[in-house]
C-alpha atoms as a PDB file:
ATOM      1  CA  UNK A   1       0.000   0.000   0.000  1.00  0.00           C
ATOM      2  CA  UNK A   2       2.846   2.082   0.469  1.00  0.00           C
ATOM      3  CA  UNK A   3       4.113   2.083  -3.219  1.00  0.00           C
ATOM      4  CA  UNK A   4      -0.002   3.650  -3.999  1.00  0.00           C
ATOM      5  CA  UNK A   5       0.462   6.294  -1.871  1.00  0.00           C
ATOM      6  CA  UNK A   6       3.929   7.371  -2.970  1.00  0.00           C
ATOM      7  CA  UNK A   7       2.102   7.092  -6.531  1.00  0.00           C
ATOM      8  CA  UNK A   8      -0.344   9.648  -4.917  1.00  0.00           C
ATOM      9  CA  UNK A   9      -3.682   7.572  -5.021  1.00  0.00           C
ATOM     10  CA  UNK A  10      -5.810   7.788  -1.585  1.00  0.00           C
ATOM     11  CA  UNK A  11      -6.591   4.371  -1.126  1.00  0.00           C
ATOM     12  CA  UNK A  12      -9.784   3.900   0.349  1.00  0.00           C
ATOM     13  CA  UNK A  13     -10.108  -0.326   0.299  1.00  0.00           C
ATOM     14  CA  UNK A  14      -7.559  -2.906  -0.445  1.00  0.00           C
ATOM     15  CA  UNK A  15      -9.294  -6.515  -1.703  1.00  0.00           C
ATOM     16  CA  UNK A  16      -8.945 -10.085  -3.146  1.00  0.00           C
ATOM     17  CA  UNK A  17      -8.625  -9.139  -6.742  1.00  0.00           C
ATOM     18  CA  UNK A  18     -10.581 -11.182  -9.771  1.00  0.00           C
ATOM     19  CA  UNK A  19      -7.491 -10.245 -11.609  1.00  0.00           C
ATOM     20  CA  UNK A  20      -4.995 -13.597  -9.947  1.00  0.00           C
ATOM     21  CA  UNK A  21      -4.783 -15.499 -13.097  1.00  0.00           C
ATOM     22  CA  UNK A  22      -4.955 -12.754 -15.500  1.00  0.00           C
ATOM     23  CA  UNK A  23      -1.592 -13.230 -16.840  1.00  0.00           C
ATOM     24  CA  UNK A  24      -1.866 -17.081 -17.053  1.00  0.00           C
ATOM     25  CA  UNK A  25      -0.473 -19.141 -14.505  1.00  0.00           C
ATOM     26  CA  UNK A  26      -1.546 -17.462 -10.974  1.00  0.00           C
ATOM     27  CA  UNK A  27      -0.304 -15.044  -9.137  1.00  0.00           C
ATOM     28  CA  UNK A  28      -0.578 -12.467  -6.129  1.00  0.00           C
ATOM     29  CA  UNK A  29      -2.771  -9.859  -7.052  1.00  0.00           C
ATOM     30  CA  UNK A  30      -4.724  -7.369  -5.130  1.00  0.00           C
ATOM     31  CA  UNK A  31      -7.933  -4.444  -6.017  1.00  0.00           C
ATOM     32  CA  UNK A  32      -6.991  -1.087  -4.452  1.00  0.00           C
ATOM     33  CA  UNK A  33     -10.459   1.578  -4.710  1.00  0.00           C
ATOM     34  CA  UNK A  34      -9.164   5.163  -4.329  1.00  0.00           C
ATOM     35  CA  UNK A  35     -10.883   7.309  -2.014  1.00  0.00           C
ATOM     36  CA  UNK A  36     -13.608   9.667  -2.518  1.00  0.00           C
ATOM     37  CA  UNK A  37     -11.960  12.443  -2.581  1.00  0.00           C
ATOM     38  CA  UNK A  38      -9.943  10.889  -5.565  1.00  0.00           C
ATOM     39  CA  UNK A  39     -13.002  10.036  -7.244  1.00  0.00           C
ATOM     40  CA  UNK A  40     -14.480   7.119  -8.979  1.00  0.00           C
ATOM     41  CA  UNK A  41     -11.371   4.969  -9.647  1.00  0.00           C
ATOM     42  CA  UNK A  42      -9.225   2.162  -9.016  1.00  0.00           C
ATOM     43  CA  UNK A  43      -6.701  -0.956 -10.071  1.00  0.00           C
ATOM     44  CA  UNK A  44      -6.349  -4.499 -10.100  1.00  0.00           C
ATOM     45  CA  UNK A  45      -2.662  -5.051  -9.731  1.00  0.00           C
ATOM     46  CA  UNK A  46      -0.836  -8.709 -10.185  1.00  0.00           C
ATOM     47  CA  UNK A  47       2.362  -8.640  -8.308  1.00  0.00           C
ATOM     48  CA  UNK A  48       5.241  -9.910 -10.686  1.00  0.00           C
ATOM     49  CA  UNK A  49       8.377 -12.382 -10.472  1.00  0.00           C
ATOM     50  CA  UNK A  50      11.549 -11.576 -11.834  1.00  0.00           C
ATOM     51  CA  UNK A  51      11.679 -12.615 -15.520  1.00  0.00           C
ATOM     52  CA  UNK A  52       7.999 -13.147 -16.247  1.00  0.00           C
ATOM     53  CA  UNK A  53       8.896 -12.135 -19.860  1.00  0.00           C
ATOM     54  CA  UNK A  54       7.168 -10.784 -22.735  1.00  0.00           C
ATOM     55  CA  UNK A  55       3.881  -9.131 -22.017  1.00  0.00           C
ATOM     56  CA  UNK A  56       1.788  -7.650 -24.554  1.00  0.00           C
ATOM     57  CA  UNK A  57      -1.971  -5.982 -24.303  1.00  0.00           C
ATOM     58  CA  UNK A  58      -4.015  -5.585 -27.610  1.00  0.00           C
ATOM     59  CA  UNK A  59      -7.030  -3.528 -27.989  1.00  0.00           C
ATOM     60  CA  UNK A  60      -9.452  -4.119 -30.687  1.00  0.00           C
ATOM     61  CA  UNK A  61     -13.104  -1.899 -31.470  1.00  0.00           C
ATOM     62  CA  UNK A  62     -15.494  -4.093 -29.837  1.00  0.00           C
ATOM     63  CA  UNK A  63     -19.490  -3.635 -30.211  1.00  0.00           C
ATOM     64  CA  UNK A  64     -21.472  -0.710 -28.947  1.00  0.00           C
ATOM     65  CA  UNK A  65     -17.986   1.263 -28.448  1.00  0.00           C
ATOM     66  CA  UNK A  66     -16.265  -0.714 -26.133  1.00  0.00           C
ATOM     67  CA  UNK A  67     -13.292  -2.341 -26.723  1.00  0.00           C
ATOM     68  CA  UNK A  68     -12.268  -5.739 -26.471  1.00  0.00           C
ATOM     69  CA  UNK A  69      -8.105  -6.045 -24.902  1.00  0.00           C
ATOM     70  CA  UNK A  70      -5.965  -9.467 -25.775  1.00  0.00           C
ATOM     71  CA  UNK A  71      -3.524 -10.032 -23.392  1.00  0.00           C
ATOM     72  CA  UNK A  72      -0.262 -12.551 -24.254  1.00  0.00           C
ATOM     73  CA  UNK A  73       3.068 -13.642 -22.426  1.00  0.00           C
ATOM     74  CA  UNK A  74       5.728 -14.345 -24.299  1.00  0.00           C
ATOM     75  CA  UNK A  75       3.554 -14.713 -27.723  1.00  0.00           C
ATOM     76  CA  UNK A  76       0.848 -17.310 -25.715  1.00  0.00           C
ATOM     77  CA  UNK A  77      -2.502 -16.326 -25.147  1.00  0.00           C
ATOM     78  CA  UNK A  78      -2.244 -15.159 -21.067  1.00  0.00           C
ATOM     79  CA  UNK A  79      -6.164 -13.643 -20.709  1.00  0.00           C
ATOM     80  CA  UNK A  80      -8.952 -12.447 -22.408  1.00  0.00           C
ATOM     81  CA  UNK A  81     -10.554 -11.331 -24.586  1.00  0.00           C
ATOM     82  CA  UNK A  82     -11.393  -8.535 -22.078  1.00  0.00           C
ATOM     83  CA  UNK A  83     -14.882  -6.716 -22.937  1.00  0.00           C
ATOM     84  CA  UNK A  84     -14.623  -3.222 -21.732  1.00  0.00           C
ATOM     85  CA  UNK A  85     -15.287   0.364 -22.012  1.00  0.00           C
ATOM     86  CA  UNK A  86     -12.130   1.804 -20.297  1.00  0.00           C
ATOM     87  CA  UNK A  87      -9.226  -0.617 -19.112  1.00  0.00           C
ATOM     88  CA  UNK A  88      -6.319   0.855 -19.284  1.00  0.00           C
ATOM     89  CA  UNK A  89      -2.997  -1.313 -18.836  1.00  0.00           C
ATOM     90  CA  UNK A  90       0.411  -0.690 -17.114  1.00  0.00           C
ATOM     91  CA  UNK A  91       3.604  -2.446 -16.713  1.00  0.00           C
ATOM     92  CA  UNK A  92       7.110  -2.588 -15.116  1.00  0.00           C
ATOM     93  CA  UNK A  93       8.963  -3.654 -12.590  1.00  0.00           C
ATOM     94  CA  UNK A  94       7.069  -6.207 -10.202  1.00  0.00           C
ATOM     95  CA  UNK A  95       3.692  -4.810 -11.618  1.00  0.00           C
ATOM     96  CA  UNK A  96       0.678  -5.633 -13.664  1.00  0.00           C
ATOM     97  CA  UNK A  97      -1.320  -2.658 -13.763  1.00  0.00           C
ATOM     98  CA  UNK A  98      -5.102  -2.826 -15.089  1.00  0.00           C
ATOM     99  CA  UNK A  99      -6.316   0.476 -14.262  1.00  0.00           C
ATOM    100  CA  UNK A 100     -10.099   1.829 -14.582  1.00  0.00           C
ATOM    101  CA  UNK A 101      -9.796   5.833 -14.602  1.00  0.00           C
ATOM    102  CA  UNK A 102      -7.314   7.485 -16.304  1.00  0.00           C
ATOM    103  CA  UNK A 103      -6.135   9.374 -13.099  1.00  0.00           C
ATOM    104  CA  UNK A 104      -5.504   6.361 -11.252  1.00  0.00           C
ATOM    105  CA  UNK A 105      -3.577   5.234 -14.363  1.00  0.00           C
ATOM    106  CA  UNK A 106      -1.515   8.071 -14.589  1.00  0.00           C
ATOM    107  CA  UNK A 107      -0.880   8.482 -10.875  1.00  0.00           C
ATOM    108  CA  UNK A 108       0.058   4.816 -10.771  1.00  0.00           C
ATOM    109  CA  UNK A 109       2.574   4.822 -13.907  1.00  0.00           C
ATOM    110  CA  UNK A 110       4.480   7.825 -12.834  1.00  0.00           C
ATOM    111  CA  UNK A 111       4.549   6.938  -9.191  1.00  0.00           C
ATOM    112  CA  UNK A 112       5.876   3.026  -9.919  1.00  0.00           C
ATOM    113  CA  UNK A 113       7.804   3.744 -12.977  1.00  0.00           C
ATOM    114  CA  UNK A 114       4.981   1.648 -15.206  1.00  0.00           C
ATOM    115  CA  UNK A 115       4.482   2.073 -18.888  1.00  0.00           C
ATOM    116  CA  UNK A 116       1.984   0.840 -21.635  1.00  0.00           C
ATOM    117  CA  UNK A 117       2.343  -2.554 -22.633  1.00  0.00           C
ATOM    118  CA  UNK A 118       3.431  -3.041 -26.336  1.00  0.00           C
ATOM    119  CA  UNK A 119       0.760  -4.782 -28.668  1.00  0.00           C
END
């Protein structure tokens, strides 16, 4: 919880997270909900080894303007497809980030050092 509040995201509730097997095999992974005064947002997060490898996010138009996200490890299918309207993805060291506001993204990548995922 530290590491989210150096990022600058109030965390208001830290949770079991839907998110354990999203890259595959499974793996630690928490929900952090920001606070109100933050507004509506939030992240799953899925801790990461050392050397997990390749990971790559793809986002294709899906119906009724959401989009539908492919996510692959080292060129294997990992998770999805993922039907949403906003997800937005982050990764670096020791983090998976699927974020669901952009402020909580952006707080998150420039606080952890995260970046998009290639496609």
């Amino acid at each position: 919880m530290a590491a989210f509040a150096h990022a600058g995201m109030p965390v208001r509730l830290i949770g079991g997270s839907k998110s354990e097997s999203l890259l595959g095999g499974r793996r630690p992974a928490r929900v952090f909900t920001a606070a109100e005064e933050w507004g509506a947002g939030g992240a799953d997060v899925v801790f990461l080894e050392e050397g997990i490898g390749d990971v790559r996010v793809c986002a294709t138009p899906g119906s009724s303007g959401r989009t539908i996200y492919t996510i692959s490890v080292n060129g294997s299918s990992a998770g999805g497809p993922i039907d949403g309207q906003l997800e937005i993805f982050s990764i670096g060291p020791g983090y998976f980030v699927q974020a669901y506001d952009v402020r909580t993204s952006d707080a998150l990548r420039q606080g952890l050092g995260l970046t998009a995922p290639a496609c």
